[in-house]
Protein backbone atom coordinates (compact mmCIF):
# COMPACT_ATOMS: atom_id res chain seq x y z
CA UNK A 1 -16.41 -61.84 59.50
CA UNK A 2 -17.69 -65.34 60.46
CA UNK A 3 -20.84 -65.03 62.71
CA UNK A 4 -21.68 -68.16 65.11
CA UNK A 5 -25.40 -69.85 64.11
CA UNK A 6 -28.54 -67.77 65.24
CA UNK A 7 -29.76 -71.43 66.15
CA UNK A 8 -30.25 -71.18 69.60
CA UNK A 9 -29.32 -74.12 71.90
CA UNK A 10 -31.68 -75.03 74.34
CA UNK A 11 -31.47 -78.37 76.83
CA UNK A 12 -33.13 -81.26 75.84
CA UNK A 13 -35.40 -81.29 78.74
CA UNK A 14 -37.30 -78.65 80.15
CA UNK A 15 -35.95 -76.35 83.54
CA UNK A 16 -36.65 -73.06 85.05
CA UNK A 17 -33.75 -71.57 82.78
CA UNK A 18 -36.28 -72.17 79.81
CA UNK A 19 -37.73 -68.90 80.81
CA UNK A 20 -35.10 -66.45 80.34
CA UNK A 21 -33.58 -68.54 77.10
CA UNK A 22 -37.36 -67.47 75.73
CA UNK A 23 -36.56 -63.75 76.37
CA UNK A 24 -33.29 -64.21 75.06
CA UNK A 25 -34.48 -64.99 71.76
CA UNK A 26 -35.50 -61.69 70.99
CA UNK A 27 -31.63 -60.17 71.44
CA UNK A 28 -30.90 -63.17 69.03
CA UNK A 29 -33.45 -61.86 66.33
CA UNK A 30 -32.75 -58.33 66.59
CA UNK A 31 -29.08 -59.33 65.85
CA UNK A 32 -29.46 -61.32 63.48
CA UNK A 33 -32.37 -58.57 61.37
CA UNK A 34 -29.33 -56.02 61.88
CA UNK A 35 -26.47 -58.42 60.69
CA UNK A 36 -28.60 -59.74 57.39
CA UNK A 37 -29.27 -57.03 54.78
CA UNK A 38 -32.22 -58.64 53.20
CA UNK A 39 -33.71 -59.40 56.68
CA UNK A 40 -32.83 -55.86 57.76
CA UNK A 41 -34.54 -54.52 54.35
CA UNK A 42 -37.92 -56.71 54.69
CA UNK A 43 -37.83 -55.83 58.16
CA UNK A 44 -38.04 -51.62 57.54
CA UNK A 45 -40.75 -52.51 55.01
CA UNK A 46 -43.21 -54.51 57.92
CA UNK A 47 -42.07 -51.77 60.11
CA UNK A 48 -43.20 -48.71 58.40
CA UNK A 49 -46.51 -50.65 57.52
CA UNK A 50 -46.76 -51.28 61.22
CA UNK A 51 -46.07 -47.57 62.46
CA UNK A 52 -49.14 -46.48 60.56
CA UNK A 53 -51.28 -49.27 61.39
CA UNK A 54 -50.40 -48.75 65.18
CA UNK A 55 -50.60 -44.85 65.15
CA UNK A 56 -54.32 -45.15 63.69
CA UNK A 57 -55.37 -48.37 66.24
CA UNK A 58 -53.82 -45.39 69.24
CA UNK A 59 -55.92 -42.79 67.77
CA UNK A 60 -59.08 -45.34 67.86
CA UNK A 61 -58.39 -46.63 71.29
CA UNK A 62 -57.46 -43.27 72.80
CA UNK A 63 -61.27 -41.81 71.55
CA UNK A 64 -63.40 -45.17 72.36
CA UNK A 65 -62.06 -46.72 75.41
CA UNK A 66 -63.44 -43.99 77.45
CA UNK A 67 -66.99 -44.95 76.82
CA UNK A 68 -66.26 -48.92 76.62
CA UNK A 69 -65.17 -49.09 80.37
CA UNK A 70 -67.95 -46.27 80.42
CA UNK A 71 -70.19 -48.64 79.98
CA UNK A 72 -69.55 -51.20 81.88
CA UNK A 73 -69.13 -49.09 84.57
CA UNK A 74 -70.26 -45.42 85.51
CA UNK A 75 -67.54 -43.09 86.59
CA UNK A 76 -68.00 -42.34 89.97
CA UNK A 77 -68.29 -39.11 91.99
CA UNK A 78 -65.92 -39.52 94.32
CA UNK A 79 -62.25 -38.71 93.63
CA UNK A 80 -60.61 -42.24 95.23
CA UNK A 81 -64.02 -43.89 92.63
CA UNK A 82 -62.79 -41.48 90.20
CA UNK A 83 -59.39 -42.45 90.67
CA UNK A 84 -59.26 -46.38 90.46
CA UNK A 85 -61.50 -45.40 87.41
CA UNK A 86 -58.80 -43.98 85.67
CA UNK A 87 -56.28 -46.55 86.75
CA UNK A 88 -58.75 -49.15 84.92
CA UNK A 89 -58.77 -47.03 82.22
CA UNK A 90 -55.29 -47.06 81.74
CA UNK A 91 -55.26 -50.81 82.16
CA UNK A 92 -57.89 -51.87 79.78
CA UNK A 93 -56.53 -49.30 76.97
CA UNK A 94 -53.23 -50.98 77.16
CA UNK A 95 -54.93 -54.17 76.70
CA UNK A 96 -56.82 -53.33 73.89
CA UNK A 97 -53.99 -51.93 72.37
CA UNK A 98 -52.05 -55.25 72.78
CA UNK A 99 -54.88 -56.97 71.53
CA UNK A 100 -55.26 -54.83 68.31
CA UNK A 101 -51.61 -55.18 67.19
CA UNK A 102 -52.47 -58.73 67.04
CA UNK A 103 -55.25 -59.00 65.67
CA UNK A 104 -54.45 -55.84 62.87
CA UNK A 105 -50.55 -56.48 62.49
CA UNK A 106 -50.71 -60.43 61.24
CA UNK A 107 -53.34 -59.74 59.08
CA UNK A 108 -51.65 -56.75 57.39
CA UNK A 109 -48.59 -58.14 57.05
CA UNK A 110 -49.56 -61.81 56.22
CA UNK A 111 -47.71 -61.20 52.95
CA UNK A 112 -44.70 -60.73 54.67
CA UNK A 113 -44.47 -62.96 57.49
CA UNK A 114 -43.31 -66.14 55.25
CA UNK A 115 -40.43 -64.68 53.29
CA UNK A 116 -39.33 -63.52 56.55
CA UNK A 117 -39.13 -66.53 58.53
CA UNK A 118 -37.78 -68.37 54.95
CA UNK A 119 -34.77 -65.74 55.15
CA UNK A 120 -34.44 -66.74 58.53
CA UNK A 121 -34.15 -70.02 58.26
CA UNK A 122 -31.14 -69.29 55.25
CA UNK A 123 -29.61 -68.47 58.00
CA UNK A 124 -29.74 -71.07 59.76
CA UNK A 125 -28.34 -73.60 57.71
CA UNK A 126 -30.01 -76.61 55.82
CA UNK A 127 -32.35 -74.71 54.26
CA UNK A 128 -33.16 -72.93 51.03
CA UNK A 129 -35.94 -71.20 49.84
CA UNK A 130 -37.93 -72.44 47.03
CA UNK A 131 -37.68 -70.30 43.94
CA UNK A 132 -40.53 -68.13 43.11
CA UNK A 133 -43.87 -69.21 41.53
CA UNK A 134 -46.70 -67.34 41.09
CA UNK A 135 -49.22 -70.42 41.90
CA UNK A 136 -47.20 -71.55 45.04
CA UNK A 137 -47.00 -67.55 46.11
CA UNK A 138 -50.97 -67.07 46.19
CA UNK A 139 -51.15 -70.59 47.40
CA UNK A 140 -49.05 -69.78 50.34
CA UNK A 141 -50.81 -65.91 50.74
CA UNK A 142 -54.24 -67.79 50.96
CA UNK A 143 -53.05 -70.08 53.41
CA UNK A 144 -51.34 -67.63 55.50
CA UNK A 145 -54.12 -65.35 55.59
CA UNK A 146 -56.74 -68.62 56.50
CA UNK A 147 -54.40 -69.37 59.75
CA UNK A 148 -53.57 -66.26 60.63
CA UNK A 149 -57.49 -65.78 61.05
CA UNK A 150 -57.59 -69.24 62.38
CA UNK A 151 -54.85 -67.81 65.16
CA UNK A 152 -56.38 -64.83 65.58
CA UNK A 153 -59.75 -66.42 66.40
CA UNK A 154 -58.57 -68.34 69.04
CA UNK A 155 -56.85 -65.10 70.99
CA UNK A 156 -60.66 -63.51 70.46
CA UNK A 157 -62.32 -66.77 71.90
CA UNK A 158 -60.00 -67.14 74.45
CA UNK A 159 -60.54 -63.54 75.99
CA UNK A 160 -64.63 -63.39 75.38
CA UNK A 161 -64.24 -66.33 78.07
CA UNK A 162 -62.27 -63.82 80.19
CA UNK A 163 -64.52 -61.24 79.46
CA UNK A 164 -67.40 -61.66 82.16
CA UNK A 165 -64.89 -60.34 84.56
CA UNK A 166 -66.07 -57.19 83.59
CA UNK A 167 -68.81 -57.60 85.25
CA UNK A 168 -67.57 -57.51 88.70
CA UNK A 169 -66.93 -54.16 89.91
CA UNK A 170 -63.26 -53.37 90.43
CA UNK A 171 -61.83 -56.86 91.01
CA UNK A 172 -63.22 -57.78 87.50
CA UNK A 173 -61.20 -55.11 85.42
CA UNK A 174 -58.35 -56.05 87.03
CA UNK A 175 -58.43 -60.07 86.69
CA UNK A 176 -59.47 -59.34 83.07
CA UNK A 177 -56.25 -57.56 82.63
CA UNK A 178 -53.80 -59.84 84.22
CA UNK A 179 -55.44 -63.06 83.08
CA UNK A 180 -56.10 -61.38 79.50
CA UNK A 181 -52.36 -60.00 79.44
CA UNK A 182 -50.62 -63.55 80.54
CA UNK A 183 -53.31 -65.50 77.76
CA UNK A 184 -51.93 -63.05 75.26
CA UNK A 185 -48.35 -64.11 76.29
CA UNK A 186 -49.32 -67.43 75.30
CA UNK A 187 -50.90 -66.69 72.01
CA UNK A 188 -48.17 -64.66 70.92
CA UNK A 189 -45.65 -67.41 71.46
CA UNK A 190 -48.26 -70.13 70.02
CA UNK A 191 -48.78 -67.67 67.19
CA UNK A 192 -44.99 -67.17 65.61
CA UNK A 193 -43.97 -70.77 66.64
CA UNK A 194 -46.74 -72.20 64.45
CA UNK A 195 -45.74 -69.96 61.52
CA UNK A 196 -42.96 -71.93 60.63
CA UNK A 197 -44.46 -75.37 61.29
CA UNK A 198 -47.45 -74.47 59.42
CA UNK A 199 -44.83 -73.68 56.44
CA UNK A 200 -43.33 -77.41 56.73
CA UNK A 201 -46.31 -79.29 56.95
CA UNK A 202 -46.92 -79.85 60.59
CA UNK A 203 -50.39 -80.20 61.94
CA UNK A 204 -51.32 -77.77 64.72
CA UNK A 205 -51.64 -80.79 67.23
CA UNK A 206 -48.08 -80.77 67.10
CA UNK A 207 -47.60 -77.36 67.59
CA UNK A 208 -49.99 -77.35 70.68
CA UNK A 209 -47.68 -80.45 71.99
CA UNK A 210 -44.45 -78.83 71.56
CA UNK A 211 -45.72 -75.86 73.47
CA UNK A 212 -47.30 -78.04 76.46
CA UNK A 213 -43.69 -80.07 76.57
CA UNK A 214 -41.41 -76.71 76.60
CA UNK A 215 -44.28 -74.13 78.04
CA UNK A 216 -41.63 -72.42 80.23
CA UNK A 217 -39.78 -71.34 76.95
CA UNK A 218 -43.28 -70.33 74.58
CA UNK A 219 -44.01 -68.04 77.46
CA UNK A 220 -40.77 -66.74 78.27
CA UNK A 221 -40.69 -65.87 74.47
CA UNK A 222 -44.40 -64.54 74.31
CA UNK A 223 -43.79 -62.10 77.37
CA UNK A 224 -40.43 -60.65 75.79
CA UNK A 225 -42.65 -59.94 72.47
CA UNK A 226 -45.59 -58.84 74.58
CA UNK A 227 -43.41 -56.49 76.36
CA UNK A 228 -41.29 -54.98 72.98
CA UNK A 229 -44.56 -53.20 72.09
CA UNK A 230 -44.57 -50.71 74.71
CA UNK A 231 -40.76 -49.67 73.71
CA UNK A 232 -41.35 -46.50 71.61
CA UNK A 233 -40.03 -46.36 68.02
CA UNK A 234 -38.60 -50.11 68.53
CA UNK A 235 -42.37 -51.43 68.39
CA UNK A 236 -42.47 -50.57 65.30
CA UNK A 237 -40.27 -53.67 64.25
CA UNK A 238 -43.14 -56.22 66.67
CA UNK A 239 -44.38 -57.88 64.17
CA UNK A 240 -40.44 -58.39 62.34
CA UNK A 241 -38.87 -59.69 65.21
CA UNK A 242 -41.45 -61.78 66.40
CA UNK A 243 -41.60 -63.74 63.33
CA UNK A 244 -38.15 -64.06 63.27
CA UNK A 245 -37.63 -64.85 67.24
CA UNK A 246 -40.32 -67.63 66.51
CA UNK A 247 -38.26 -69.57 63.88
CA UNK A 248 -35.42 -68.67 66.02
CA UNK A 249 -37.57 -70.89 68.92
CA UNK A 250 -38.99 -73.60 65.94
CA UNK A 251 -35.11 -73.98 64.77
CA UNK A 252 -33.85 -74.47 68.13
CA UNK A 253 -36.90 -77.39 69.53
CA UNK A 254 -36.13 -79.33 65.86
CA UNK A 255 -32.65 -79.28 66.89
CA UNK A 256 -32.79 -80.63 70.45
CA UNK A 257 -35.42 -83.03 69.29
CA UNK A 258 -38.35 -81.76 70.40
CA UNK A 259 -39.72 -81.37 67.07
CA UNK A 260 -39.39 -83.93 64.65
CA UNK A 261 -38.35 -83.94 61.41
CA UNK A 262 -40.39 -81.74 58.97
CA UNK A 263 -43.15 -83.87 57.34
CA UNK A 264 -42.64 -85.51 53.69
CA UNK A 265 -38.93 -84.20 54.41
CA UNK A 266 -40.06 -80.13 53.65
């Protein structure tokens, strides 16, 4: 049976729509994982990696978080203080958690994350993956691993600048949770967009234009991935899908035109 391309196609100009065509890009990588052996295969590998890694990060959060928001603010004594307490608690733990997967997940898996988005892009059409060499392999691990970091920074610096909001009683917690959740969004869709680019050769300016052209998209895209790891059992394929959702989303901008041509012709 003949399949139709996973490229998605997107409109050459950005619109509202972008949005849910972001979100819509994870059905399209979960099809096409479950429709591609080797895919589906490298996929159950990340995803048992990732089911420990998240079960221990739970375990962490579940015993610390207490005494973070602790102290940064005293539990009341009253039971409606004592009550948005817990609320916050709830809040910042699901945070954290978010927060962890990205920071643990990419660096675990770095190994993994280029293979999969080169078997994605077989897919695709008009591309084939370059045979194996040992030098290019720990070329390519080192340089995964450096931007991953590089990534990963960036999400750290971007909520320490959120973080002060902590300090206000109440209204703080709560701003640092919506404001820290929607900067996540971003990263995430930043993050497995500029996996692929980084693999042809593009500088990162050119990821950070692509994403301020066709923002709507990134963060429709970001929030769908954000959002998969609170599904149960399904999380454990995060890290899988969003690599594969994000060359999905790099496939479908070079063939509108909003991404040029790989550099050197990669």
């Amino acid at each position: 049976m003949t399949h139709p391309s996973p490229v998605p196609t997107f409109s050459a100009r950005p619109g509202p729509a972008d949005f849910f065509q972001g979100l819509g890009l994870l059905g399209r990588a979960w099809s096409l994982i479950f429709r591609t052996p080797r895919l589906l295969r490298l996929s159950s590998l990340c995803a048992a990696v990732t089911l420990v890694a998240l079960g221990g990060l739970f375990a962490l959060l579940w015993v610390y978080t207490p005494g973070v928001l602790g102290w940064m603010w005293t539990r009341p004594e009253a039971w409606y203080g004592q009550a948005v307490w817990y609320v916050l608690l709830v809040l910042m733990f699901l945070v954290l958690l978010v927060v962890g997967a990205n920071v643990v997940l990419p660096l675990v898996l770095a190994p993994l994350q280029d293979p999969l988005s080169e078997l994605t892009e077989e897919q695709c059409g008009g591309y084939t993956s370059p045979p194996f060499r040992l030098g290019a392999f720990a070329r390519g691990l080192v340089t995964s691993v450096a931007h991953t970091l590089a990534r990963v920074f960036f999400l750290l610096l971007g909520l320490a600048v959120l973080f002060p909001l902590n300090l206000i009683p109440v209204v703080g917690n709560t701003a640092w949770t919506v404001l820290g959740s929607g900067w996540t969004m971003v990263w995430l869709a930043g993050e497995h967009l500029a996996a692929p680019m980084t693999r042809h050769l593009y500088p990162f300016a050119e990821v950070r234009r692509v994403m301020r052209q066709r923002w709507l998209l990134c963060l429709g895209f970001g929030a769908g991935v954000y959002v998969l790891l609170w599904v149960p059992l399904l999380n454990s394929f995060f890290l899988p899908v969003a690599v594969v959702g994000g060359t999905l989303l790099y496939r479908g901008l070079l063939a509108v035109g909003n991404v040029p041509p790989p550099p050197a012709g990669k």
